[in-house]
Each structure stands twice: as structure tokens, then as C-alpha cells.
N, C-alpha and C. Protein backbone atom coordinates (compact mmCIF):
# COMPACT_ATOMS: atom_id res chain seq x y z
N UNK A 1 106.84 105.01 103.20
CA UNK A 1 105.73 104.79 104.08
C UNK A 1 104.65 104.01 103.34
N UNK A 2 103.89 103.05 104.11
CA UNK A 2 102.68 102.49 103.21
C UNK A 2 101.54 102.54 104.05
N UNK A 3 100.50 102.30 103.91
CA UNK A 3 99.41 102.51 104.14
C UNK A 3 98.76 100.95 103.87
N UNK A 4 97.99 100.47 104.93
CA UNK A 4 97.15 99.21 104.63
C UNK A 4 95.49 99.76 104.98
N UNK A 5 94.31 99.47 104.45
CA UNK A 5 93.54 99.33 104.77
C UNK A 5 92.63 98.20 104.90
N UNK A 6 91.93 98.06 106.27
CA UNK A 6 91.09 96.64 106.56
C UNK A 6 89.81 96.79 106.82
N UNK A 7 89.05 95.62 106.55
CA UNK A 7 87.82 95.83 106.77
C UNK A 7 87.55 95.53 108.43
N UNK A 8 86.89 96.50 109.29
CA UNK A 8 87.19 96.35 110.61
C UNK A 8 86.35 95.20 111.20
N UNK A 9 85.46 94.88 110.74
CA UNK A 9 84.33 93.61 110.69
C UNK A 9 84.83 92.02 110.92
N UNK A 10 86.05 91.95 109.58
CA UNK A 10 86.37 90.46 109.12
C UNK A 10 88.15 90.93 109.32
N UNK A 11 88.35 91.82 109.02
CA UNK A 11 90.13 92.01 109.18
C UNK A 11 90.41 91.64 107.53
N UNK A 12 89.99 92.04 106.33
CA UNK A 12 89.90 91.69 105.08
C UNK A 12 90.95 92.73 104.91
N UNK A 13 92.25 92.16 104.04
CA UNK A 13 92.61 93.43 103.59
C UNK A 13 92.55 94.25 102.62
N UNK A 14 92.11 95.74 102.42
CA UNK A 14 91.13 96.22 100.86
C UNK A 14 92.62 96.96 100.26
N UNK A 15 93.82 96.88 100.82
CA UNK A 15 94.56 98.18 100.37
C UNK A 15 95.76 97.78 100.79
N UNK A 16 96.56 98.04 100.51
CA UNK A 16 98.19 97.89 100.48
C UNK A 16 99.01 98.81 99.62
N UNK A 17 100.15 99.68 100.08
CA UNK A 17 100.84 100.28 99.25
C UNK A 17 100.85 101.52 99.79
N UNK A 18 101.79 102.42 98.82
CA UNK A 18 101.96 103.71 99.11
C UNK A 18 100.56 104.22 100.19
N UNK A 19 101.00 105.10 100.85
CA UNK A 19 99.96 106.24 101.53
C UNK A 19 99.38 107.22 100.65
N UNK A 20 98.52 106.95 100.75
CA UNK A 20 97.46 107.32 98.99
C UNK A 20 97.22 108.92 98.66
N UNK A 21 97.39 109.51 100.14
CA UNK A 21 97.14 110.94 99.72
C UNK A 21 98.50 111.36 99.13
N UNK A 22 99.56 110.45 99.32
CA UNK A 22 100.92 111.02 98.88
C UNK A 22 101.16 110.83 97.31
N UNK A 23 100.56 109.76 97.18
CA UNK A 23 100.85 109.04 95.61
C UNK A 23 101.31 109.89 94.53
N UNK A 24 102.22 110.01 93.73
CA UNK A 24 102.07 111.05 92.04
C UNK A 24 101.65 110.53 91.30
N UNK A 25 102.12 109.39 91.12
CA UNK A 25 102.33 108.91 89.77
C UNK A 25 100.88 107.85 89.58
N UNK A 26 100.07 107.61 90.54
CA UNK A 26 99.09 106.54 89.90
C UNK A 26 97.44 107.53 90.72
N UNK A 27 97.01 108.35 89.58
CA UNK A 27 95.83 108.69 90.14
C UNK A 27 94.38 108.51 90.31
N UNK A 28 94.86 106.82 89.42
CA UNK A 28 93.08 106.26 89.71
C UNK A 28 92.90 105.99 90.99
N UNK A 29 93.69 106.11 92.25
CA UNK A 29 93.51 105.87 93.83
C UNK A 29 93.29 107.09 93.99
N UNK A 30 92.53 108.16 94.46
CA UNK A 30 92.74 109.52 94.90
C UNK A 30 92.72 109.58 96.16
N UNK A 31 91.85 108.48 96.75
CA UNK A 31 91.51 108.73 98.17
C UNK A 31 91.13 107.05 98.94
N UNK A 32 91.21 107.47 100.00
CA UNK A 32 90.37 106.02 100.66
C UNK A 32 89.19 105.86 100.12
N UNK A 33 88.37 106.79 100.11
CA UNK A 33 87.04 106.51 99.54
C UNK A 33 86.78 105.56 98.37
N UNK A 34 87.46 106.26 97.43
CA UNK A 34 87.83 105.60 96.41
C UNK A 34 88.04 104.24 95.98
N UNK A 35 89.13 103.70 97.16
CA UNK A 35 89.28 102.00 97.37
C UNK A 35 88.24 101.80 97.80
N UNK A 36 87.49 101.72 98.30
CA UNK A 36 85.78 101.12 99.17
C UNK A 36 85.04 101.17 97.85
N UNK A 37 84.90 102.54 97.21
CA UNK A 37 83.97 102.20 96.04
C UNK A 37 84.51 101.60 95.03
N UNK A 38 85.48 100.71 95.33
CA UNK A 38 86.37 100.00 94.10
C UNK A 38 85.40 98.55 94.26
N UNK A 39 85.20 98.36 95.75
CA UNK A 39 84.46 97.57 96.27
C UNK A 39 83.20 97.43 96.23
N UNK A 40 82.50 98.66 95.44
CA UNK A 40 81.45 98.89 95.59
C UNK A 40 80.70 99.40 97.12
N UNK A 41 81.69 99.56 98.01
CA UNK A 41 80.94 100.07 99.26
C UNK A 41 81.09 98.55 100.46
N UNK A 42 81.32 97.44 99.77
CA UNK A 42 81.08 95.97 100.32
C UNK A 42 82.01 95.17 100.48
N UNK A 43 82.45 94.57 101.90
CA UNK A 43 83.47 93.74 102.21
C UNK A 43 82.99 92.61 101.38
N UNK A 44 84.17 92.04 100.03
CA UNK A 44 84.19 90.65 99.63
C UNK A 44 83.89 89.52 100.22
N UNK A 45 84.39 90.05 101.35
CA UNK A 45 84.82 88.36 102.35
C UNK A 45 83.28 88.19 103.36
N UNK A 46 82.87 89.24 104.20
CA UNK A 46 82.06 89.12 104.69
C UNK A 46 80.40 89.74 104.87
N UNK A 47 80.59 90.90 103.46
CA UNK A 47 79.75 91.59 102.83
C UNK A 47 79.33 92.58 103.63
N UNK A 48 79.93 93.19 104.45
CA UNK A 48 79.54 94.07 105.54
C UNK A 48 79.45 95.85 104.64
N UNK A 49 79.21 96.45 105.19
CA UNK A 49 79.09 97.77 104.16
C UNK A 49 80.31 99.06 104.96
N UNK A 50 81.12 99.22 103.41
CA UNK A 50 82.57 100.05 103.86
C UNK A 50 82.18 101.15 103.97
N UNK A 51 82.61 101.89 105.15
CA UNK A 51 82.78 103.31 104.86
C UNK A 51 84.15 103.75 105.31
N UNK A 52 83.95 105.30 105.59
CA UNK A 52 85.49 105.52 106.61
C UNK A 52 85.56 105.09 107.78
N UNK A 53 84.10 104.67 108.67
CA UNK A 53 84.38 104.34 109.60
C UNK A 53 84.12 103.12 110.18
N UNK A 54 84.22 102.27 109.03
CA UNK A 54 83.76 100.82 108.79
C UNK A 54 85.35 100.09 108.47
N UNK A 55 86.41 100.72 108.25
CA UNK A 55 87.63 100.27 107.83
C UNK A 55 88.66 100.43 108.66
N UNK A 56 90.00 100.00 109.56
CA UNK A 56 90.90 100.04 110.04
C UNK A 56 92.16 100.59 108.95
N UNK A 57 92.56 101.76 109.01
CA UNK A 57 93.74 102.27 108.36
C UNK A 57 94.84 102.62 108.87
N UNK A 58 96.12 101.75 108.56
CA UNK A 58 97.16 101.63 109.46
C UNK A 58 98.59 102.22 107.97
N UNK A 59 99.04 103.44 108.92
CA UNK A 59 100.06 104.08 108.41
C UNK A 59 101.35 103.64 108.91
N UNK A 60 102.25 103.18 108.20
CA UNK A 60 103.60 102.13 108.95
C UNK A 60 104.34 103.38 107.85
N UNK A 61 105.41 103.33 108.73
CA UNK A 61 107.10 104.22 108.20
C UNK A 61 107.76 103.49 107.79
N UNK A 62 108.28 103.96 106.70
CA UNK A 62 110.14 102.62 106.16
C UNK A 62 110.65 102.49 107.36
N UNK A 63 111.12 101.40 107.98
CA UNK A 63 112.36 101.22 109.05
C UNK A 63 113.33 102.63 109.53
N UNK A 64 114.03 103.01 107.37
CA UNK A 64 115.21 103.80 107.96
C UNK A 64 114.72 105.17 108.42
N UNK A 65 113.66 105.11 108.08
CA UNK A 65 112.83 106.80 108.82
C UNK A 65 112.53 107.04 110.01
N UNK A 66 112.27 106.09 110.66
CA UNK A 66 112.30 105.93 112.23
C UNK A 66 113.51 106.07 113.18
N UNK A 67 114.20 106.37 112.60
CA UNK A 67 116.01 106.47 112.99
C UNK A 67 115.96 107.59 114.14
């Protein structure tokens, strides 16, 4: 499963990859929050200000899991 997150403003994408609450092995991501303040709080592209409810987060399944 992966997880994308966007900035809902510009459609910027801040996140790609595993679904973050699942992660083991890499724990400098702990949370969504986390990616935004990676950002400092601020869309790159259009400088808008991130929060949780400032971002589009889209949870997609592997193909063969949908079976």
C-alpha cells in the first residue's frame, strides 16, 4: 500500500511511499505531521501554509490486494 500526500491549494506533491503509520524500518517519518514540518509548515511551489487540513492524502492498495 502507499500513501501520497498533496498540497490541496497547488496539487504539489509533499509525500510518496509506504503508508507512514505502517512504516518499521525508517522512523524519521513518524507521522503526516512530520512531512509538513519537513516543509516547514509551507507549500514550496505555492507557499500556502500545510496543515492536516490543508493537504489531500490518498491511500492506494497494491493491485494484488484488491483481489
Amino acid at each position: 500500500m502507499t500513501e501520497k500526500i498533496f498540497c490541496k491549494e497547488c496539487g504539489l506533491l509533499l509525500y510518496f511511499g509506504e503508508i507512514i503509520e505502517h512504516r518499521l524500518y525508517m522512523c524519521a517519518i513518524p507521522s503526516e505531521k512530520s512531512v509538513l514540518e519537513m516543509y516547514n509548515n509551507t507549500c514550496p511551489k505555492c507557499k500556502h501554509t500545510l496543515d492536516l487540513d490543508s493537504v489531500k492524502v490518498e491511500v492506494e492498495e497494491a493491485p494484488w490486494m484488491s483481489r
